[in-house]
Structure formats: structure tokens, C-alpha cells
Protein backbone atom coordinates (compact mmCIF):
# COMPACT_ATOMS: atom_id res chain seq x y z
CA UNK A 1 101.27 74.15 76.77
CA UNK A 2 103.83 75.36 73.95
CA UNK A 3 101.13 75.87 71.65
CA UNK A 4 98.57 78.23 74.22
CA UNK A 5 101.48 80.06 74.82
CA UNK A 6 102.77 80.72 71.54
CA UNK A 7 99.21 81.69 70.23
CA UNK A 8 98.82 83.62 73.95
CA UNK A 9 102.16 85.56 72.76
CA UNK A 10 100.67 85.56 69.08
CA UNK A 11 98.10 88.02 70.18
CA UNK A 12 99.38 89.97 72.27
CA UNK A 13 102.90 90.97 72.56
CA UNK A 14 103.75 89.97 68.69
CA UNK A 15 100.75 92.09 67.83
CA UNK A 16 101.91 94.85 68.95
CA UNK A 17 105.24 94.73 67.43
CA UNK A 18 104.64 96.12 63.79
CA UNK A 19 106.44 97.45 60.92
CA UNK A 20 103.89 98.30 58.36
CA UNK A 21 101.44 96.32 59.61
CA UNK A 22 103.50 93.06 59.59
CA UNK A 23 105.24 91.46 63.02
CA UNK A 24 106.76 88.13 63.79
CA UNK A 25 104.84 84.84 62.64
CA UNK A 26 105.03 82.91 65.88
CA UNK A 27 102.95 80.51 65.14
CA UNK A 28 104.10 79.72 61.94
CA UNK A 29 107.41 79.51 63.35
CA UNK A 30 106.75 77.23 66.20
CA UNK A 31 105.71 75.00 62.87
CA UNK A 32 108.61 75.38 60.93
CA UNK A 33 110.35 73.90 64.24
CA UNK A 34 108.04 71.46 64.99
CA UNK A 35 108.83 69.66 61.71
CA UNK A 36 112.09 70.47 62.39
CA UNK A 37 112.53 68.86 65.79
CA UNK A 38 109.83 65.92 65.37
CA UNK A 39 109.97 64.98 62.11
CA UNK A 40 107.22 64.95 59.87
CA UNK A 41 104.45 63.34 61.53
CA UNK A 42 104.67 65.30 64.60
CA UNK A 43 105.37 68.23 62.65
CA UNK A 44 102.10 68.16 61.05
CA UNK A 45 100.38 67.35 63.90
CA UNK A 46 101.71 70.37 65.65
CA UNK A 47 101.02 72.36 62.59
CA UNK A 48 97.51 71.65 62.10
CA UNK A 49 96.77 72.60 65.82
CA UNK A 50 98.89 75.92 65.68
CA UNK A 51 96.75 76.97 62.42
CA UNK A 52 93.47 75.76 64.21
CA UNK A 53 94.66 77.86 67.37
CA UNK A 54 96.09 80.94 65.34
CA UNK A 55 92.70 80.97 63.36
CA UNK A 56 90.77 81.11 66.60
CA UNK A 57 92.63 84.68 67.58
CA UNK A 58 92.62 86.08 64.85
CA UNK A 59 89.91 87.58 61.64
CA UNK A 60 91.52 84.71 58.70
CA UNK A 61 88.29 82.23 58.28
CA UNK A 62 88.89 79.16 60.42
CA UNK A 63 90.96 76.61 59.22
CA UNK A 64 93.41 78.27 56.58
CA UNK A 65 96.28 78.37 58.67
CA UNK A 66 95.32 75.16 59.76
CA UNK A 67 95.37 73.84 55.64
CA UNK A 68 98.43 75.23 55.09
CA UNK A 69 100.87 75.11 57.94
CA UNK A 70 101.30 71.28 57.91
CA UNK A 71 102.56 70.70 54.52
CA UNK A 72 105.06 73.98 55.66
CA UNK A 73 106.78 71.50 58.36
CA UNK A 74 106.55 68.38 56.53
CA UNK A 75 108.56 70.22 53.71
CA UNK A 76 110.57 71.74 56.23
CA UNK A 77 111.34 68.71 57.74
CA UNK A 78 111.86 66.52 54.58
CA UNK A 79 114.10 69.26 53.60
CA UNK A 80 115.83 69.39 56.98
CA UNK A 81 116.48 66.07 56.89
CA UNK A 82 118.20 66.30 53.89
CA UNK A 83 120.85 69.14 54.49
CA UNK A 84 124.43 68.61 54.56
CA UNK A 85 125.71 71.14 57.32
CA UNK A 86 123.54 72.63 59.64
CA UNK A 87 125.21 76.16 61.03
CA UNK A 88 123.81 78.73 62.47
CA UNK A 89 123.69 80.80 59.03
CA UNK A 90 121.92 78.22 56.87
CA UNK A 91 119.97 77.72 59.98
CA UNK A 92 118.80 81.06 59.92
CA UNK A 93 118.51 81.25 55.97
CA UNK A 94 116.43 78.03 56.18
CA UNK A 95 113.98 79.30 58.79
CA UNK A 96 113.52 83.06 56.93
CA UNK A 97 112.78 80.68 53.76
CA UNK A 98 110.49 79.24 55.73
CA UNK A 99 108.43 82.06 57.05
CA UNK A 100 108.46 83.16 53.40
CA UNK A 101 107.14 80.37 51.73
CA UNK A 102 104.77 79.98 54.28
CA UNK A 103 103.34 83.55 54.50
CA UNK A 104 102.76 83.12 50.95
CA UNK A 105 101.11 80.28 50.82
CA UNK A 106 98.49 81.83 53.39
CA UNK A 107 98.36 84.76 51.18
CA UNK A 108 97.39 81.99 48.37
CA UNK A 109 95.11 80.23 50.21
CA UNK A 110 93.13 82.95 51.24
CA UNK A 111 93.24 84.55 47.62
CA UNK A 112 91.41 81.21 46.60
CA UNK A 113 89.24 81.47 49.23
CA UNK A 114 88.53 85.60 49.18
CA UNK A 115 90.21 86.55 51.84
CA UNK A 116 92.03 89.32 50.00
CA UNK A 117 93.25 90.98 53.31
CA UNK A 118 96.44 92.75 51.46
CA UNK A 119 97.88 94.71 48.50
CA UNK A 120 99.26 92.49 45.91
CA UNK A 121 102.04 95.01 45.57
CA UNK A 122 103.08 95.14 48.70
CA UNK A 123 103.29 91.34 49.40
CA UNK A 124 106.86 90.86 48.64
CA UNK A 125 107.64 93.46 50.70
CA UNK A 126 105.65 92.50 53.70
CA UNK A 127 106.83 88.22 52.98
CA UNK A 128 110.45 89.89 53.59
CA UNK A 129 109.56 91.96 56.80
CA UNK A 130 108.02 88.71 58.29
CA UNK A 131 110.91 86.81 57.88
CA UNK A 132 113.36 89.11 59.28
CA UNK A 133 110.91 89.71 62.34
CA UNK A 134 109.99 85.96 62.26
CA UNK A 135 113.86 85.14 62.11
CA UNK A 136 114.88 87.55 64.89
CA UNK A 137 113.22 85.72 67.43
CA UNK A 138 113.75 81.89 66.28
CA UNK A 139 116.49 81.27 68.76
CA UNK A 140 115.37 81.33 71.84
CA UNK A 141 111.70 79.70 70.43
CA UNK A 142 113.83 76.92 69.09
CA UNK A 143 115.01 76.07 72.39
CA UNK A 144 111.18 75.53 73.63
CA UNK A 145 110.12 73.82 70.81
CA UNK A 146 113.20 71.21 71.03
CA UNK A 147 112.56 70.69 74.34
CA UNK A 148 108.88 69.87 73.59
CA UNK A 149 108.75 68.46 70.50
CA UNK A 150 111.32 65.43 72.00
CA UNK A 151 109.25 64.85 75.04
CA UNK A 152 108.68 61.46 74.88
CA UNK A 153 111.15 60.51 72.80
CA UNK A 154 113.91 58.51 73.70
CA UNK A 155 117.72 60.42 73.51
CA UNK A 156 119.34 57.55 72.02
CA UNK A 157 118.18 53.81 71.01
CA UNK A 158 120.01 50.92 72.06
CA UNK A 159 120.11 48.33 70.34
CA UNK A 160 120.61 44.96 72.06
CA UNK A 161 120.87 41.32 70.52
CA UNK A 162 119.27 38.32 71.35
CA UNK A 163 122.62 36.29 72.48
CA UNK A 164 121.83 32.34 72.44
């Protein structure tokens, strides 16, 4: 349900949000939390269906989101996992860093495989617009994704012995 709404809101409201052509990344962003929230596995998982759906609405050649935005959350959440203090400001840092390495990667990806969609000059500048717009809006996806990426999973483990 998270997912067909994201892309839903993908192509239609964040569409028509643009600065220069660029607007927020939901779907890559609902990946970057995925891993986040459920861990690696899951986070892939998630990831390859958001890149499978985002390819489906829009012109990129089906399946290069879908290559790239799983290894996105499993380094996002090997990396999350590995973080010190979590506050709202690394938080924030971490998910623009996110969006960035991720919109590049696409751009890579579909270099390699001719989908030269942009100007080489201008990709720095449109990597930092996406993560700003991307970043803007990761709070109150965060929450949704939380919520549905621990469904299922238990709150807390207890942990009983065997008394004999």
C-alpha cells in the first residue's frame, strides 16, 4: 500500500513540483528508509519493488531504478547501523547523502546503458536540488515508512529460559 502510494504521489503531485526540471525523489526516499527501518533484507526487497514501480511511471527503461535502488538501502542500512548518534541533523545529512549518491548512481546506470537523459554539467547541480527537495519532505515519509516497514515485527524480544 506504501509503495502504490508513494509511486501514485511520484507522478503526480512530486511531478509537478520542479526547480529546473528536478523535484523530490520519493521513491528513492521511501528506499533510503526502508533500509533504514528494516534492515537490509527488507530494505532491498522494498527497493527493488519501488525501482520496478517507479520504472513503470515513468520514460527510464524498465528495471534501472530497480538495479540500483537496492544496493542504495543495503548501504544505507549497513551504514545506519553503524552510526554513533542519530539526531535529527545527521539524520537529515545522512538522508540528503543518500538521495545524492543515489541519483547518481541512476545517472550512471543509465549512462552505461544510453539513457543520457541530462547535461553532464548540470548534474551536480541538479544531485544537490534533489536532495534538498528529497530532504524537505523525509519527515513526515519517515513516519509511514516506520510504521510499515516494522509491521510484522515484534517491538521487543523476550527472551525466556528453559528453567529445570
Amino acid at each position: 500500500v506504501v509503495l502504490l502510494s508513494a509511486t501514485l504521489a511520484q507522478a503526480t503531485v512530486c511531478s509537478e513540483f520542479r526547480i529546473g526540471g528536478v523535484g523530490v525523489e520519493l521513491m528513492l526516499l521511501v528506499t533510503i528508509l526502508a533500509g533504514v527501518h528494516g534492515g537490509p533484507e527488507r530494505g532491498a526487497l522494498v527497493a527493488f519493488w519501488a525501482g520496478l514501480l517507479y520504472d513503470s511511471v515513468t520514460t527510464a527503461p524498465l528495471g534501472l531504478h530497480a538495479l540500483v535502488f537496492p544496493s542504495i538501502a543495503m548501504a544505507v542500512s549497513s551504514l545506519e547501523r553503524r552510526m554513533l548518534r542519530n539526531t535529527r541533523v545527521t539524520d537529515a545529512l545522512g538522508v540528503a547523502a543518500a538521495v545524492a549518491a543515489g541519483s547518481a548512481a541512476v545517472a550512471a546506470v543509465g549512462e552505461i546503458f544510453g539513457q543520457a537523459s541530462f547535461d553532464p554539467g548540470m548534474l551536480g547541480e541538479r544531485i544537490l536540488v534533489s536532495a534538498l527537495f528529497t530532504t524537505a519532505v523525509a519527515a513526515p515519509v519517515n513516519r509511514v515508512v516506520a510504521w510499515a516497514a516494522a509491521a510484522g515485527l515484534p517491538m521487543t524480544i523476550e527472551l525466556r529460559r528453559h528453567q529445570s
